[in-house]
Protein backbone atom coordinates (compact mmCIF):
# COMPACT_ATOMS: atom_id res chain seq x y z
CA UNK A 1 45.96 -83.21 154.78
CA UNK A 2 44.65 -86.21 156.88
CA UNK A 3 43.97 -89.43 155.13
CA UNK A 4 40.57 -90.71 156.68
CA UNK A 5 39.74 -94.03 155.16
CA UNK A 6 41.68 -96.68 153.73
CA UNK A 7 44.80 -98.28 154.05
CA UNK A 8 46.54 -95.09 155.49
CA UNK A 9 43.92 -94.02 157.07
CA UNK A 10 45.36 -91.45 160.40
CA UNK A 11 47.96 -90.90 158.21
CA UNK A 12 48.98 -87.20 156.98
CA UNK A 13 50.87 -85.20 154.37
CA UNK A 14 51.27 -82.79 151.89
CA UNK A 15 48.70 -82.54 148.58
CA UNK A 16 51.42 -82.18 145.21
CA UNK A 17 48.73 -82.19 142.65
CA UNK A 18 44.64 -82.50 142.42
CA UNK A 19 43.50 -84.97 139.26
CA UNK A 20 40.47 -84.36 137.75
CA UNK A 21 37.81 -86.12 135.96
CA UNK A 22 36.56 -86.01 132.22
CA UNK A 23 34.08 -83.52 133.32
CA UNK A 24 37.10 -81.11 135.46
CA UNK A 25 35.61 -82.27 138.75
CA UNK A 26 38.42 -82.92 141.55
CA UNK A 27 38.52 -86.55 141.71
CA UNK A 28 41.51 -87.30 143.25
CA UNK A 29 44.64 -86.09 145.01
CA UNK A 30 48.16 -87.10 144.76
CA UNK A 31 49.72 -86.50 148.49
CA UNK A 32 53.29 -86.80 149.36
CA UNK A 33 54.25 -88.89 152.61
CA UNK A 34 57.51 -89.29 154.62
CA UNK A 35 57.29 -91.95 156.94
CA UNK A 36 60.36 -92.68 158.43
CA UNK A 37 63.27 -92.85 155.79
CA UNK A 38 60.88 -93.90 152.66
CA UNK A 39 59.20 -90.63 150.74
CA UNK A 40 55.71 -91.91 148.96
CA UNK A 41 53.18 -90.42 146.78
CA UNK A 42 50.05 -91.61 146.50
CA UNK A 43 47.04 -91.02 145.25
CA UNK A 44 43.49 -90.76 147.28
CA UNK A 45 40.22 -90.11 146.69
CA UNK A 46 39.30 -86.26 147.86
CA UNK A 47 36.27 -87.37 149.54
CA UNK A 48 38.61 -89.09 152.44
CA UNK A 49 40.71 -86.54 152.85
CA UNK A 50 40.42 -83.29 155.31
CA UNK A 51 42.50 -80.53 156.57
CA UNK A 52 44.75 -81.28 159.16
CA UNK A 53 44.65 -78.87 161.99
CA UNK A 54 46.14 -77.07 164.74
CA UNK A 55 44.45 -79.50 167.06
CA UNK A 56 45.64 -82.80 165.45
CA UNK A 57 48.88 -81.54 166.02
CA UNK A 58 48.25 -81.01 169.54
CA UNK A 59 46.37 -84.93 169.77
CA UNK A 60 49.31 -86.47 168.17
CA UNK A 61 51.88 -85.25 170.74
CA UNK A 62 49.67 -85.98 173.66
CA UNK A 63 49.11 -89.85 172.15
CA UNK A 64 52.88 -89.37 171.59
CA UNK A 65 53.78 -88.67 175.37
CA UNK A 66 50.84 -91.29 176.98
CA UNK A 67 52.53 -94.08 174.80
């Protein structure tokens, strides 16, 4: 999944578990990051999260080669 606001926003990784609300509405998701040699989870709001796909992947290793 791709974080899309907030402080990691651009950021992806991999959803662990999916908290809900009092009512059982998906509220939140706890996602699990490697960045470099630290390993975080942390927790975001679904609403600013979305799928990561095929053609991120192919964005972020043409930024990767023009920088």
């Amino acid at each position: 999944m791709r974080i899309l606001q907030g402080n990691r926003s651009g950021e992806s990784g991999i959803v662990t578990s999916v908290l809900e609300d009092g009512l059982g509405l998906d509220t939140h998701a706890v996602i699990s990051m490697n960045t470099g040699n630290d390993h975080n989870n942390i927790t975001v709001l679904v609403n600013n999260l979305r799928i990561k796909t095929e053609s991120d992947a192919i964005n972020e290793a043409e930024y990767h080669v023009k920088n």
